[in-house]
N, C-alpha and C. Protein backbone atom coordinates (compact mmCIF):
# COMPACT_ATOMS: atom_id res chain seq x y z
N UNK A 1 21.46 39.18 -15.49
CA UNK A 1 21.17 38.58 -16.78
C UNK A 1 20.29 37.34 -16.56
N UNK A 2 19.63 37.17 -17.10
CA UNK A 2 18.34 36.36 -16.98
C UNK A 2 18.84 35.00 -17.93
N UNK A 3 18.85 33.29 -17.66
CA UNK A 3 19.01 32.65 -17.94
C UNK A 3 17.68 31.92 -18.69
N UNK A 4 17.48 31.06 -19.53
CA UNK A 4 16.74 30.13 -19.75
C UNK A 4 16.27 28.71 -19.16
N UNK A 5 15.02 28.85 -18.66
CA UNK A 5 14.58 27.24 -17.45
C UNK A 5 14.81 26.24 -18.05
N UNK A 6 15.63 25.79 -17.31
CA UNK A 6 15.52 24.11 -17.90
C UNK A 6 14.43 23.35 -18.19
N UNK A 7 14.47 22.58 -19.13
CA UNK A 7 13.61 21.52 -19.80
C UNK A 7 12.82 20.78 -18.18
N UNK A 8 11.93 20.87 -17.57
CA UNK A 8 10.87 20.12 -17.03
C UNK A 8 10.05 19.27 -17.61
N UNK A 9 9.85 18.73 -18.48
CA UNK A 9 9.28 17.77 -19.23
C UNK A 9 10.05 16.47 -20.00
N UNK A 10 9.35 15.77 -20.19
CA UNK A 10 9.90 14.56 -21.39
C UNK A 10 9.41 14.73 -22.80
N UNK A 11 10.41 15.44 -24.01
CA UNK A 11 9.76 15.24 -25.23
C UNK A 11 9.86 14.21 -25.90
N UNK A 12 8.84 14.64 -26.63
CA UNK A 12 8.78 13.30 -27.67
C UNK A 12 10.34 12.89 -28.91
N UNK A 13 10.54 13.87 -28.03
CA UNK A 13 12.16 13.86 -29.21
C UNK A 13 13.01 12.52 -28.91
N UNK A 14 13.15 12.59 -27.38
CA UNK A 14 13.96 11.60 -26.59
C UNK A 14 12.75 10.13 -26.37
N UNK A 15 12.55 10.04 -27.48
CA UNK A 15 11.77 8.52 -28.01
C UNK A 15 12.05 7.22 -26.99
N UNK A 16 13.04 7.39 -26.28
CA UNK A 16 13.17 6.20 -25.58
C UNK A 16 12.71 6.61 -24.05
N UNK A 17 12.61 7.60 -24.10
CA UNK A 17 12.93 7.94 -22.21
C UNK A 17 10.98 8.01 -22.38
N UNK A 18 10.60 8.64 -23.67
CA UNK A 18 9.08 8.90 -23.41
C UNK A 18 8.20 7.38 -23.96
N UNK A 19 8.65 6.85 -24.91
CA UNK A 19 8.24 5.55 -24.55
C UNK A 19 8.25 4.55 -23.78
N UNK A 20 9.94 4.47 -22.68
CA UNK A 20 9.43 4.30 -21.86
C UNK A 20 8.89 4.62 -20.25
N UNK A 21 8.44 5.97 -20.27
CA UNK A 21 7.97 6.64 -19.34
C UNK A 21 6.33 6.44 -19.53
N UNK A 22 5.60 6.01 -20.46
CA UNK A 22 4.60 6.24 -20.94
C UNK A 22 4.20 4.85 -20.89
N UNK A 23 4.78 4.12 -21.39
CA UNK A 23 4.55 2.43 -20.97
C UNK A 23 4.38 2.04 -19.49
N UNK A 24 5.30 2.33 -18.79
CA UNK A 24 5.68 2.04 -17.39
C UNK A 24 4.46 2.61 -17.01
N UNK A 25 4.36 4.13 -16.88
CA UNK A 25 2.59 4.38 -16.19
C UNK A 25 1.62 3.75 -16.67
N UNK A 26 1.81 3.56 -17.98
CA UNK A 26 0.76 2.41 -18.62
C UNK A 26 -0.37 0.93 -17.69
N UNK A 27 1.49 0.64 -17.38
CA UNK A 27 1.71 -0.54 -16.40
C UNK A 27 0.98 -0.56 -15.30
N UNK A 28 1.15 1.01 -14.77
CA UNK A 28 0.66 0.94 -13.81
C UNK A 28 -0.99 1.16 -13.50
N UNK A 29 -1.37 2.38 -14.29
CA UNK A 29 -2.62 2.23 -14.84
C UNK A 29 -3.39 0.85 -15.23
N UNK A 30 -3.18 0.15 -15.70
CA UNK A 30 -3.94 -1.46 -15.84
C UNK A 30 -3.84 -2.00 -14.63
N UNK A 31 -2.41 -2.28 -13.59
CA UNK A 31 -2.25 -2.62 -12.33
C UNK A 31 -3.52 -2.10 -11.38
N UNK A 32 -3.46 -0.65 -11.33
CA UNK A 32 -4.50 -0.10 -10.36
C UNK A 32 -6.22 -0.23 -10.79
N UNK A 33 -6.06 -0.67 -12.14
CA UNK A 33 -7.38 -1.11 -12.67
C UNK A 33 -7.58 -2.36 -12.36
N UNK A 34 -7.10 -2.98 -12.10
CA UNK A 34 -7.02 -4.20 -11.65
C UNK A 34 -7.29 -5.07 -10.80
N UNK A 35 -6.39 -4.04 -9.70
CA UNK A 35 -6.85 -4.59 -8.48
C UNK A 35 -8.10 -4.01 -8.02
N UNK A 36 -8.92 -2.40 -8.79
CA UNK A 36 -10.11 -2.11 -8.46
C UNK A 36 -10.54 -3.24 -8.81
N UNK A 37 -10.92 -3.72 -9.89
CA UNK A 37 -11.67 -4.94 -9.91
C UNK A 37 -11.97 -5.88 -8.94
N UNK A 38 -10.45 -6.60 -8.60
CA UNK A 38 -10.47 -7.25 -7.61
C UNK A 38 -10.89 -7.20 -6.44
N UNK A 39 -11.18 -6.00 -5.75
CA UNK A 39 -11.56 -4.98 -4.63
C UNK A 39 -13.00 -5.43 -5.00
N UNK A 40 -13.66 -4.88 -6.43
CA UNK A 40 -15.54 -5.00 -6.48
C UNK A 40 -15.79 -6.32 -6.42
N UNK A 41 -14.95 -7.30 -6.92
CA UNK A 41 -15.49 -8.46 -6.99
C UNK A 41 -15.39 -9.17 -5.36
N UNK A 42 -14.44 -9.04 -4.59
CA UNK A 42 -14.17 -9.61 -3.32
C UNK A 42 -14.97 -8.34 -2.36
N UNK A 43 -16.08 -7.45 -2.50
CA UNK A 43 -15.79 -6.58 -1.57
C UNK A 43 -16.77 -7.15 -0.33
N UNK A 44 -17.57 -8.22 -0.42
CA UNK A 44 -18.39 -8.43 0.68
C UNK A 44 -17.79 -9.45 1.43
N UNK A 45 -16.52 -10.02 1.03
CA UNK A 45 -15.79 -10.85 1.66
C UNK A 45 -15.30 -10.64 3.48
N UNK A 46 -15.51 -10.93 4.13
CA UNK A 46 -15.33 -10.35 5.62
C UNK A 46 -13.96 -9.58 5.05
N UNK A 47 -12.43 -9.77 4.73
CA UNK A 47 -11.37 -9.28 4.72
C UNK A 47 -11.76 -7.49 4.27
N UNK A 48 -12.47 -7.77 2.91
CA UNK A 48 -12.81 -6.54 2.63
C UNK A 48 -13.09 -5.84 2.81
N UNK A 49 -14.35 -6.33 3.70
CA UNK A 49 -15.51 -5.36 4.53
C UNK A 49 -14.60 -4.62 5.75
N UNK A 50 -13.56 -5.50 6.07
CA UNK A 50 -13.16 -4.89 7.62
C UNK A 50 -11.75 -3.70 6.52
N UNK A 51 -11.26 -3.73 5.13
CA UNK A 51 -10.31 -2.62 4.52
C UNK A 51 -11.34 -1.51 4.29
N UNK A 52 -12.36 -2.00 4.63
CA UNK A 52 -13.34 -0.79 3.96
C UNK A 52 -13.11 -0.43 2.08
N UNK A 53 -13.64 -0.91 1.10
CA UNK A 53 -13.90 -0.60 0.30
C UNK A 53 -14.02 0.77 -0.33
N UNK A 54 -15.17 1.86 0.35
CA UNK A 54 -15.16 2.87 -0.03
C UNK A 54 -13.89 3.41 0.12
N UNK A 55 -13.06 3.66 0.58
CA UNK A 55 -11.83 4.12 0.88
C UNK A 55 -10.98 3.60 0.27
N UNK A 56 -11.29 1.96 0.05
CA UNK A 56 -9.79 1.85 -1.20
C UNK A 56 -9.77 1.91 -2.42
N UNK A 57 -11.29 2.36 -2.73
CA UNK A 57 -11.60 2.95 -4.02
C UNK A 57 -11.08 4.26 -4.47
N UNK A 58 -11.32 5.26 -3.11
CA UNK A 58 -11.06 6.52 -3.28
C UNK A 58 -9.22 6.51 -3.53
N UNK A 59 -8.79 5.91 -2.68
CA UNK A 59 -7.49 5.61 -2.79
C UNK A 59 -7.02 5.12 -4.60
N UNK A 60 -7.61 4.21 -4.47
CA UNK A 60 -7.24 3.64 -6.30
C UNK A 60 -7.31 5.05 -7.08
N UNK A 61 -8.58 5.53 -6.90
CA UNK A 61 -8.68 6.58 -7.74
C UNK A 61 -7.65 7.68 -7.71
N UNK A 62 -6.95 8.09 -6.79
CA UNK A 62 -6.17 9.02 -6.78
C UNK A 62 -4.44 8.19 -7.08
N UNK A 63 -4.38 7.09 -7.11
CA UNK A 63 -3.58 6.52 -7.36
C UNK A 63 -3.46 6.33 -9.20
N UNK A 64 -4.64 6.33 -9.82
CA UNK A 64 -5.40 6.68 -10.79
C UNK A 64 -4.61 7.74 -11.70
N UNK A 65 -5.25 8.95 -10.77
CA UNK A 65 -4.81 9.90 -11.11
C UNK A 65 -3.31 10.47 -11.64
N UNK A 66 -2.35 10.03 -10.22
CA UNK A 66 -1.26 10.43 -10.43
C UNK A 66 -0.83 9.20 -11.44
N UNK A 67 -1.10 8.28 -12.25
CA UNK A 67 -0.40 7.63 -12.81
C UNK A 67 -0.40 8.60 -14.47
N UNK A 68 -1.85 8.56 -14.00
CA UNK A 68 -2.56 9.74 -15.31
C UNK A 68 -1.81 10.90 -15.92
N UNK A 69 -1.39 11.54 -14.39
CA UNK A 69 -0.89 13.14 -14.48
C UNK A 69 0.60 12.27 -15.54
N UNK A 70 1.55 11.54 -16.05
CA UNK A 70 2.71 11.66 -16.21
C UNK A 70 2.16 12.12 -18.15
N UNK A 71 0.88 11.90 -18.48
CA UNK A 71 0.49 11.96 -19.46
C UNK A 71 0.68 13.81 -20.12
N UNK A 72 0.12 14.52 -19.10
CA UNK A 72 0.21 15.75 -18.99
C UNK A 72 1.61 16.66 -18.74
N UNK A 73 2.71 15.22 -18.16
CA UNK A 73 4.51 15.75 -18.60
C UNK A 73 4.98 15.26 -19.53
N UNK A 74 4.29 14.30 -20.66
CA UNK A 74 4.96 14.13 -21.72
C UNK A 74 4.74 15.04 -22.54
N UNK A 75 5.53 15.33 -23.37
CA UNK A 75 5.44 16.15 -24.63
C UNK A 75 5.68 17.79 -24.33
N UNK A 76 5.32 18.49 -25.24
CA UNK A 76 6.20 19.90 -24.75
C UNK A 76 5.07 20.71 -24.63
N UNK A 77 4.99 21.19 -23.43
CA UNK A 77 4.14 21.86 -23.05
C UNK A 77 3.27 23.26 -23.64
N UNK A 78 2.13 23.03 -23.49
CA UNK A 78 0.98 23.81 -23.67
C UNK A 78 0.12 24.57 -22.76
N UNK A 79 -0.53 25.72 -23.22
CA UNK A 79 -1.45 25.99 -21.89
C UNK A 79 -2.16 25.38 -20.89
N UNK A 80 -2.95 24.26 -21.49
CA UNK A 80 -3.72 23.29 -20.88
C UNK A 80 -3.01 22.79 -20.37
N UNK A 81 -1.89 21.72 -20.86
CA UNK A 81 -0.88 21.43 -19.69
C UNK A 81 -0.37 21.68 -18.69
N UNK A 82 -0.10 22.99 -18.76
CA UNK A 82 1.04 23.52 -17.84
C UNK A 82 -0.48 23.93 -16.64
N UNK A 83 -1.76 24.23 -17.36
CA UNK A 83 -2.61 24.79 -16.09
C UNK A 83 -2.86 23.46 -15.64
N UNK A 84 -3.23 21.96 -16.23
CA UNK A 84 -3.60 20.99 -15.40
C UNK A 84 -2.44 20.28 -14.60
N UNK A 85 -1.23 20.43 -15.00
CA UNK A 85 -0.13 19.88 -14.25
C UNK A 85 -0.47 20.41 -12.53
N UNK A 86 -0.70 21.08 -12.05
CA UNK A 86 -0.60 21.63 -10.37
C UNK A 86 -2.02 20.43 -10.06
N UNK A 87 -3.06 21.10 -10.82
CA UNK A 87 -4.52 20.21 -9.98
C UNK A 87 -4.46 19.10 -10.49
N UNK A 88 -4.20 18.13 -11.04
CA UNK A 88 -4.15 16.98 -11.46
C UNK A 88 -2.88 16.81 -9.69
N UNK A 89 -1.94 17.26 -9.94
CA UNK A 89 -0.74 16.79 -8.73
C UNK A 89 -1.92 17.10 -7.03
N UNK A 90 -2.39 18.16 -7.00
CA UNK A 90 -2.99 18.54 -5.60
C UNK A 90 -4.30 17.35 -5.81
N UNK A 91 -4.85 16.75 -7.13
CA UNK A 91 -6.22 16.04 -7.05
C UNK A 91 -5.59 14.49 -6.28
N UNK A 92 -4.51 14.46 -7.10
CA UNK A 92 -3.94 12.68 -6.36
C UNK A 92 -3.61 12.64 -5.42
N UNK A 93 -2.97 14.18 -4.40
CA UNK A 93 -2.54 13.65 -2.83
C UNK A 93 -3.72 14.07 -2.22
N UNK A 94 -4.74 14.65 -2.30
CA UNK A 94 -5.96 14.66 -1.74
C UNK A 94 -6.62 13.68 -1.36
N UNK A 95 -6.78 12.87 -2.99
CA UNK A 95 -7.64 11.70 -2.90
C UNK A 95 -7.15 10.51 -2.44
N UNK A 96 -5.52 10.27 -2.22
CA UNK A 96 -4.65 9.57 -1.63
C UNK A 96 -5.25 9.78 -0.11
N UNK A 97 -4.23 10.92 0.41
CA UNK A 97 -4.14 11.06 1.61
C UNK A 97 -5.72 11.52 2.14
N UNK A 98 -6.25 12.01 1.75
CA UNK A 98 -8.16 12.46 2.41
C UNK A 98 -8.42 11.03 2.84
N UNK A 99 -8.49 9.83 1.68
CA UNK A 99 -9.96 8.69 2.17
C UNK A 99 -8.33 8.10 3.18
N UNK A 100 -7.20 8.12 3.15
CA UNK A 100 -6.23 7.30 3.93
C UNK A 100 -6.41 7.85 5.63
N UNK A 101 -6.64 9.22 5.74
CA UNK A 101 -6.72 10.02 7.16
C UNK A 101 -8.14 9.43 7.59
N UNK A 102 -9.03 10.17 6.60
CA UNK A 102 -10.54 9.64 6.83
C UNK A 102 -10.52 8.42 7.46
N UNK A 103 -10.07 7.65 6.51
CA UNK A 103 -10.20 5.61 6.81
C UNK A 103 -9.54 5.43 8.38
N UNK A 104 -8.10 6.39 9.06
CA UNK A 104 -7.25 5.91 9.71
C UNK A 104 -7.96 6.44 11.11
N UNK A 105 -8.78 7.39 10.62
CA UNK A 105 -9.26 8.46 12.07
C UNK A 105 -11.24 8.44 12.32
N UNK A 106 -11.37 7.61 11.70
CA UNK A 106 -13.00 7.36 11.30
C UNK A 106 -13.31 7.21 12.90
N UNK A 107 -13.09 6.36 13.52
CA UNK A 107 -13.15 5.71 14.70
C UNK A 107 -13.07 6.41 15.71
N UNK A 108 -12.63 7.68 15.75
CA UNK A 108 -12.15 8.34 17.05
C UNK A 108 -13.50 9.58 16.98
């Protein structure tokens, strides 16, 4: 006998858990915008130059991303959703972990 999947998402029903699930990435989204800034404005600074920039951009960006993706688990799912939920998740540990290996193994 075949059961029904549990709820994987946050609806908009449960008003508190999705407001604040949606705030909090919010949070974090402005945070990681943020410190990009801080990154363009300091990037010729010796400190910077030696974190390498290009790489902690790529990093922000996928940090970016996954703050992004929680946008695509709120609410009750749709086609578009449910197809961008996987590549939105495989785009942020790529762009995480790719420029982090890249940056860590450049040298060798």
């Amino acid at each position: 006998m075949l059961r029904a999947a549990k709820r994987i998402y946050v609806d908009w029903d449960d008003i508190i858990e999705a407001i604040l699930l949606v705030s909090l990435f919010s949070i974090g989204l402005i945070v990681t915008v943020a410190a990009l800034i801080v990154v363009m404005i300091h990037r010729s600074t010796p400190i910077m130059n030696y974190s390498s920039p290009r790489f902690v951009f790529g990093m922000a960006v996928g940090v970016f991303v996954g703050f992004a993706n929680v946008f695509v688990w709120t609410g009750g799912p749709s086609s578009a959703s449910c197809e961008a939920r996987p590549w939105l998740l495989i785009l942020n540990f790529a762009l995480i972990f790719g420029h982090m290996y890249a940056k860590a193994f450049r040298f060798l």
